[in-house]
N, C-alpha and C. Protein backbone atom coordinates (compact mmCIF):
# COMPACT_ATOMS: atom_id res chain seq x y z
N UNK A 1 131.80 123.50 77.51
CA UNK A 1 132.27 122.26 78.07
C UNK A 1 131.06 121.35 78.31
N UNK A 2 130.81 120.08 78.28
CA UNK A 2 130.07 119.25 78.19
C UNK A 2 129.92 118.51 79.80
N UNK A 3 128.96 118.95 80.12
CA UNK A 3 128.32 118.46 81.66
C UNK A 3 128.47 116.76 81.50
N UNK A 4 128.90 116.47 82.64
CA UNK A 4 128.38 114.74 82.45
C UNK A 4 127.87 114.15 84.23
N UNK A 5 127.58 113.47 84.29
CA UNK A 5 126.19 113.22 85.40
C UNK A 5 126.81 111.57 85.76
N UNK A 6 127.65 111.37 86.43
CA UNK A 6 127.71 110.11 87.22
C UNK A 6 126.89 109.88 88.38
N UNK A 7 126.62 108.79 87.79
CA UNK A 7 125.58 107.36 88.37
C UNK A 7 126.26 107.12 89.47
N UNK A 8 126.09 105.85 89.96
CA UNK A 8 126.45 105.15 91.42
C UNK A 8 127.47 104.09 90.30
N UNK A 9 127.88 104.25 91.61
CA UNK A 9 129.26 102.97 91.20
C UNK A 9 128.64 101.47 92.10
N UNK A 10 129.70 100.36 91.46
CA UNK A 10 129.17 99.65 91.98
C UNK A 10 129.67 98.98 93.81
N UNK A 11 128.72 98.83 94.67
CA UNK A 11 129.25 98.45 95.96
C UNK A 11 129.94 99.71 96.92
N UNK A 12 129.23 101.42 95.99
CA UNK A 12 129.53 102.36 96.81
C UNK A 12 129.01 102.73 98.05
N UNK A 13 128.03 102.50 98.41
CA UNK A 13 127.33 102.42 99.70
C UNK A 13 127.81 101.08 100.57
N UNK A 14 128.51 100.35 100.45
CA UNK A 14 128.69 99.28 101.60
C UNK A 14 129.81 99.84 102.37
N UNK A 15 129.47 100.12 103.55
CA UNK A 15 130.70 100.32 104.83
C UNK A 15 131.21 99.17 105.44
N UNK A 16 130.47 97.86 105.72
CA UNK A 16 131.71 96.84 105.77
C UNK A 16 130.74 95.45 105.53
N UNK A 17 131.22 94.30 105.82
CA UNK A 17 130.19 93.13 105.48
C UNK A 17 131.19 92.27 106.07
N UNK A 18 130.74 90.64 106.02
CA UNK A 18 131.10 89.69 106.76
C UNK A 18 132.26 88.64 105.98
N UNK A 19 133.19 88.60 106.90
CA UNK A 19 134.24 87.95 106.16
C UNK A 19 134.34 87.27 104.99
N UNK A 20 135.22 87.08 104.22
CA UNK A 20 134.92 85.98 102.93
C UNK A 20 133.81 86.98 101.92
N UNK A 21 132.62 86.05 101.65
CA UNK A 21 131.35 86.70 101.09
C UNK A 21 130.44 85.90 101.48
N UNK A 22 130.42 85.82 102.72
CA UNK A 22 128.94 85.41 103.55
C UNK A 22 128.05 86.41 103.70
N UNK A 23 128.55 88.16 103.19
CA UNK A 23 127.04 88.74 103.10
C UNK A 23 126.29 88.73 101.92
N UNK A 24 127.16 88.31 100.44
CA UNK A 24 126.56 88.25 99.11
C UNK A 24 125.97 86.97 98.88
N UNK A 25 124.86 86.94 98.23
CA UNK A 25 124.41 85.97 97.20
C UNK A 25 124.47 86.69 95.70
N UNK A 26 124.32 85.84 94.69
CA UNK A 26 124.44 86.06 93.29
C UNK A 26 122.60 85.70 92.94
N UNK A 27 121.93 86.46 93.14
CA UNK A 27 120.57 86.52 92.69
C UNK A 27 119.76 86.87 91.50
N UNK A 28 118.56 86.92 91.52
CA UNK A 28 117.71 86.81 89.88
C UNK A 28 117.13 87.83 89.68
N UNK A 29 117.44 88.95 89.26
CA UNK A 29 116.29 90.22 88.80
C UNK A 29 115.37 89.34 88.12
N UNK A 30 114.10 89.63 88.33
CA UNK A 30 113.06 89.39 87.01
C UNK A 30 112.64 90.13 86.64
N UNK A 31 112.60 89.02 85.01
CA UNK A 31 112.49 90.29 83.98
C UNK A 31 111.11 91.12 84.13
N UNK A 32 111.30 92.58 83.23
CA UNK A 32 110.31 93.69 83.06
C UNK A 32 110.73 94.49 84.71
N UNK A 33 111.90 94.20 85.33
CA UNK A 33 112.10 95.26 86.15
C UNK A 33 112.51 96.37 85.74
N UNK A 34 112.87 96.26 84.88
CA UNK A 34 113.95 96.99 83.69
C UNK A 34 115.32 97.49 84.66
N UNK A 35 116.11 98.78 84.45
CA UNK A 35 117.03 98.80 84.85
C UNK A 35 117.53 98.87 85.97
N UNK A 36 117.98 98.25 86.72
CA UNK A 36 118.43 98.40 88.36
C UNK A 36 119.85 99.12 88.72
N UNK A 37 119.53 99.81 89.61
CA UNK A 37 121.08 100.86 89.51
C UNK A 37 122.09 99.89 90.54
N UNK A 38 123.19 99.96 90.87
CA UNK A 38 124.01 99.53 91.84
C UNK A 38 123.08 100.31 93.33
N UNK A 39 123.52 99.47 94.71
CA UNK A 39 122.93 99.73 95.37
C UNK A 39 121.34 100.51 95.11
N UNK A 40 120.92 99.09 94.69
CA UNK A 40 118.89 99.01 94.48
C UNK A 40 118.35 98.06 95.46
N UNK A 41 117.39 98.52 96.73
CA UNK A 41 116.76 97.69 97.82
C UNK A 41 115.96 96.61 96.82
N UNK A 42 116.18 96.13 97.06
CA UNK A 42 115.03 94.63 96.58
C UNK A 42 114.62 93.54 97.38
N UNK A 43 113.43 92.74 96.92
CA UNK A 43 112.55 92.31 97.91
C UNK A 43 112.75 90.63 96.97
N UNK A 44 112.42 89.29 97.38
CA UNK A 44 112.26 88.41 96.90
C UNK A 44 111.00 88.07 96.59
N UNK A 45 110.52 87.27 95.30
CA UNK A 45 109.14 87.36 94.69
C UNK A 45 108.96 85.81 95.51
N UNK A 46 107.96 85.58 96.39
CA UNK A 46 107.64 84.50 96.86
C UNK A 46 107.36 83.64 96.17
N UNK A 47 107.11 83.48 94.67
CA UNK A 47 106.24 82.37 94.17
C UNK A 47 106.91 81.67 93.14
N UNK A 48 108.44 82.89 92.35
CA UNK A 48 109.53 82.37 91.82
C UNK A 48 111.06 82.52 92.14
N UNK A 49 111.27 82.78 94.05
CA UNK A 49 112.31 82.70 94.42
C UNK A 49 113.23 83.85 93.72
N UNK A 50 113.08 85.02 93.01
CA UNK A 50 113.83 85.80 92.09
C UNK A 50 113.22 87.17 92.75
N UNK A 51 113.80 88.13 92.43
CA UNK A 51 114.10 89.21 93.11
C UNK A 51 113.59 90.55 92.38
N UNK A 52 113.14 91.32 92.70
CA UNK A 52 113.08 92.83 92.03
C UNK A 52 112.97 93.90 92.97
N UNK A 53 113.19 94.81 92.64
CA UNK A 53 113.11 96.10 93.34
C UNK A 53 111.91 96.13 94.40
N UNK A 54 112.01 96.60 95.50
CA UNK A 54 111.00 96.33 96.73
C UNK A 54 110.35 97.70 96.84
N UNK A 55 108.62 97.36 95.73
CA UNK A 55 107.62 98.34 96.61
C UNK A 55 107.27 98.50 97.90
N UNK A 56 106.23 99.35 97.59
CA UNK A 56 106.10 99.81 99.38
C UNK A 56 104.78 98.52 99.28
N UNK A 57 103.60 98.27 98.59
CA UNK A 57 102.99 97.38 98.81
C UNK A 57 103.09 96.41 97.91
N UNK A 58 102.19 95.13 97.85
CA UNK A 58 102.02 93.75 97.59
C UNK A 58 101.68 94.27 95.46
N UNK A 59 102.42 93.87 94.57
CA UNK A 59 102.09 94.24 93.80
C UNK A 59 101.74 92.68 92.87
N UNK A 60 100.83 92.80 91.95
CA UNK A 60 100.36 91.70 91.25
C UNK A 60 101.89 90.66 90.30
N UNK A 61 101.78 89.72 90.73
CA UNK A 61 102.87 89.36 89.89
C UNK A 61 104.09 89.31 90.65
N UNK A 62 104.53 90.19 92.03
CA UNK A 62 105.56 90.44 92.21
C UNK A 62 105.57 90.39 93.87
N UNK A 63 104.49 89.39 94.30
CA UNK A 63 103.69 88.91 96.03
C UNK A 63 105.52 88.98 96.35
N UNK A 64 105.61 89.60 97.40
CA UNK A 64 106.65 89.19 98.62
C UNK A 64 107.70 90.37 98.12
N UNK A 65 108.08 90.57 96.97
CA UNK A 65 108.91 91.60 97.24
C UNK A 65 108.28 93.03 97.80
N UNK A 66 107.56 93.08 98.52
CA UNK A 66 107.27 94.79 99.05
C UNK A 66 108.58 94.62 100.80
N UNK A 67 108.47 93.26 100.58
CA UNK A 67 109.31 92.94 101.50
C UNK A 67 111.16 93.18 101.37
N UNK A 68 111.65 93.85 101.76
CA UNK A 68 113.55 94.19 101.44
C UNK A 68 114.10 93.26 102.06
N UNK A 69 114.73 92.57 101.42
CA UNK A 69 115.53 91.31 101.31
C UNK A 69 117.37 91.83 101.08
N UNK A 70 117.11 92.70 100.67
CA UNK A 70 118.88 92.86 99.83
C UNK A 70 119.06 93.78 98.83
N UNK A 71 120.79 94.20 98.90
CA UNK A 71 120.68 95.68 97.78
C UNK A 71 121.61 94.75 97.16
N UNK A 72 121.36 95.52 95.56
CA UNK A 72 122.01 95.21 94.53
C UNK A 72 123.76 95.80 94.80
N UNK A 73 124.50 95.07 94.50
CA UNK A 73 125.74 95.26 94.44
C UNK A 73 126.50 96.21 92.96
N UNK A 74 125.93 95.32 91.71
CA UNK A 74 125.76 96.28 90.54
C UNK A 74 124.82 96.70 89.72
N UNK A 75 125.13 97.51 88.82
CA UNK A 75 123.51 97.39 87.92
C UNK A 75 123.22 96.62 86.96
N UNK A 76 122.12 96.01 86.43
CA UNK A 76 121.61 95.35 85.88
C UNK A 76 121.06 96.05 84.81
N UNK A 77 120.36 95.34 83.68
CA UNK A 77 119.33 95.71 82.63
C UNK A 77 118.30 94.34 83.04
N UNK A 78 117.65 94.55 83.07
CA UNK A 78 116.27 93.44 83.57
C UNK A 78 115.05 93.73 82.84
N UNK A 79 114.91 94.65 82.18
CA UNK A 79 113.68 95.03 81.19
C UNK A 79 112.99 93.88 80.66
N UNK A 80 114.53 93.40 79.89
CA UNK A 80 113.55 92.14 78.68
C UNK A 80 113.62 91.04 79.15
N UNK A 81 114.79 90.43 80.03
CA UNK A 81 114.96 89.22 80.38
C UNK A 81 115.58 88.97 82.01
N UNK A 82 115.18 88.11 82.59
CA UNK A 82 116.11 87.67 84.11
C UNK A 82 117.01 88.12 83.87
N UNK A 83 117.58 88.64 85.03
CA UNK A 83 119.44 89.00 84.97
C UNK A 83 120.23 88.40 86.13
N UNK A 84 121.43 87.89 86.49
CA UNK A 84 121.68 87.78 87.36
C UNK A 84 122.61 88.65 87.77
N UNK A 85 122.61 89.38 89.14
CA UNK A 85 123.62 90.15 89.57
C UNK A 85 124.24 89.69 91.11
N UNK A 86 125.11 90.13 91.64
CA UNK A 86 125.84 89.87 93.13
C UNK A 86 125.09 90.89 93.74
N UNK A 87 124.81 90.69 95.01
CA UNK A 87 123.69 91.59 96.19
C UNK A 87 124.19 90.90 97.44
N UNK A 88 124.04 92.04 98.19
CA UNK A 88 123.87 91.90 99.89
C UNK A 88 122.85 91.69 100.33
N UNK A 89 122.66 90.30 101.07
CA UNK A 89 121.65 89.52 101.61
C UNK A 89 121.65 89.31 103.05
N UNK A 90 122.79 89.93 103.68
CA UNK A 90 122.88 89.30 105.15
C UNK A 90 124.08 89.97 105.78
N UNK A 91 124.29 90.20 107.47
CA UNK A 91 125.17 91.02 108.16
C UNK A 91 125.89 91.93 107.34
N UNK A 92 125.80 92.86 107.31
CA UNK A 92 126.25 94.08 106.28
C UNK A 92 125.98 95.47 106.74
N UNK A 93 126.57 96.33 106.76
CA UNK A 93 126.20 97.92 106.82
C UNK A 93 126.71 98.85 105.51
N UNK A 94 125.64 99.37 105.19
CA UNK A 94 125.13 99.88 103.88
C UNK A 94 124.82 101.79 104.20
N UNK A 95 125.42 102.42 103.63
CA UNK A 95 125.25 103.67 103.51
C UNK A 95 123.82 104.99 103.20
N UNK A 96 122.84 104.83 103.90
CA UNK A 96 121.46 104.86 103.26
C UNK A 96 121.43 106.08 102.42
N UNK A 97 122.22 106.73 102.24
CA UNK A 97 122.23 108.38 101.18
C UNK A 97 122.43 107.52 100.00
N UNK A 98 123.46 106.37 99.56
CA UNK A 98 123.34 105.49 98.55
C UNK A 98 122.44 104.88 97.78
N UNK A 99 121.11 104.71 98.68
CA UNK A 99 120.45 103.11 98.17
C UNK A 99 119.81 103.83 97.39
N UNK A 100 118.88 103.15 96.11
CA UNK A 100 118.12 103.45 95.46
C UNK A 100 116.76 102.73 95.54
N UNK A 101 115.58 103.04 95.47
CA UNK A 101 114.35 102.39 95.77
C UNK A 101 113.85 102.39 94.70
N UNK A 102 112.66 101.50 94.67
CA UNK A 102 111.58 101.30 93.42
C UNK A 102 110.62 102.82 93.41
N UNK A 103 110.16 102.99 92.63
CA UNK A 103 109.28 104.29 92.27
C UNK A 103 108.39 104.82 93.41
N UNK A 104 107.76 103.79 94.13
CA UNK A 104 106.59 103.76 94.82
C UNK A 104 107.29 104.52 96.35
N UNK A 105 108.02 104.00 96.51
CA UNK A 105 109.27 103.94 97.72
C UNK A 105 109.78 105.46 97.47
N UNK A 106 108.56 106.74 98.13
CA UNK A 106 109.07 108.25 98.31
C UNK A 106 109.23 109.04 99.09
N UNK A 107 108.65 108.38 100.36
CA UNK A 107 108.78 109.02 101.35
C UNK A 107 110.00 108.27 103.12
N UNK A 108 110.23 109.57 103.43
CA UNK A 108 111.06 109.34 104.53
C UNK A 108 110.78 107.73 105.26
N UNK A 109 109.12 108.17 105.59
CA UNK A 109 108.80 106.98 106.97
C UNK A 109 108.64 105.71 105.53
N UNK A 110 107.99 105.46 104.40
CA UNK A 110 108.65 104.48 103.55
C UNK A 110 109.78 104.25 103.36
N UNK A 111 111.09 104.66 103.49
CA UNK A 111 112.42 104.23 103.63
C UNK A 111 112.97 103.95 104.87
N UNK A 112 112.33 104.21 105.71
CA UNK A 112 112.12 103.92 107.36
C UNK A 112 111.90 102.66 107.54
N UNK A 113 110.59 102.01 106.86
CA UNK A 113 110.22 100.60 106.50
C UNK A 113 111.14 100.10 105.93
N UNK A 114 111.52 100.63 104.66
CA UNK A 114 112.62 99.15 104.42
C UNK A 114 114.13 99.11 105.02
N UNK A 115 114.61 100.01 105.39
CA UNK A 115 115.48 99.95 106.36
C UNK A 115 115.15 99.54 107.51
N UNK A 116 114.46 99.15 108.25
CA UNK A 116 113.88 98.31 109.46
C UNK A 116 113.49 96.95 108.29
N UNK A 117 113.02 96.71 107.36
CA UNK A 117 112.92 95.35 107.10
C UNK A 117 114.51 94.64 106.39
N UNK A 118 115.40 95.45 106.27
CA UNK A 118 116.45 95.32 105.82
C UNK A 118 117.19 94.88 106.96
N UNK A 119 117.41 95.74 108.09
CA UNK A 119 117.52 94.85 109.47
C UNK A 119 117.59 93.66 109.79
N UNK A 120 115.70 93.01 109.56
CA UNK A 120 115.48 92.05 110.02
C UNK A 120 116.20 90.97 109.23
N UNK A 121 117.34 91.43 107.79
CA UNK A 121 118.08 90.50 107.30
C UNK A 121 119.40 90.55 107.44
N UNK A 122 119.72 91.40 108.31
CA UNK A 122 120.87 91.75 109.01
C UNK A 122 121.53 92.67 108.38
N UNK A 123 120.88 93.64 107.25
CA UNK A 123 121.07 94.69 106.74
C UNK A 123 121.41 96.14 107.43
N UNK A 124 122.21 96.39 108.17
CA UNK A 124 121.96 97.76 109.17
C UNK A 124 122.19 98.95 107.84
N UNK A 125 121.14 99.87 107.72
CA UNK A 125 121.34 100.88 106.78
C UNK A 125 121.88 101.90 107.98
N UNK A 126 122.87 102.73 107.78
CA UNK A 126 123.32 104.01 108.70
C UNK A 126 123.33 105.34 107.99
């Protein structure tokens, strides 16, 4: 019989959010992130307003996202080109066994950080 390995679905980690869709924005992977899974922490790039996966530090090219801004809602392909996807940006509670982080992002007290900077966007991870 043939094993098969499901991924994350999309918007499986959100436990509830704010009426309407005042917790989503429709935001910009940039490109060479390559693939972003559903529920992926991401940080905003200060210098082109667009978004990628949030290291733990300041990376060349990619100033401001070490900072968590918002999880991806679905997945993306972002390798070759900008993508746009729907993400949680604001009052929201998010499932933290769900989220997925950038590479760098391996340890406990590093997911500690961006769940406390996820907070400060009204992100409560539980």
């Amino acid at each position: 019989m043939t094993k098969f390995t499901e991924g994350r679905h999309p918007g499986e980690g959100l436990f509830s959010e704010a009426n309407g869709h005042r917790s989503r924005d429709v935001i910009t992977i940039v490109a060479g992130s390559g693939v972003v899974a559903p529920g992926t922490v991401v940080g905003q790039v200060t210098a082109s307003k667009k978004y990628a996966p949030s290291p733990v530090a300041s990376e060349t090219g990619l100033e401001g996202a070490e900072t968590a801004k918002g999880i991806t809602l679905y997945g993306v392909d972002a390798t070759a080109e900008d993508q746009k996807v729907t993400a949680i940006v604001r009052d929201a509670e998010w499932n933290a066994s769900t989220l997925t982080y950038e590479e760098s992002v391996d340890t406990d007290a590093e997911k500690t950080t961006k769940a406390t900077q996820l907070a400060a966007a009204g992100i409560i991870v539980r």
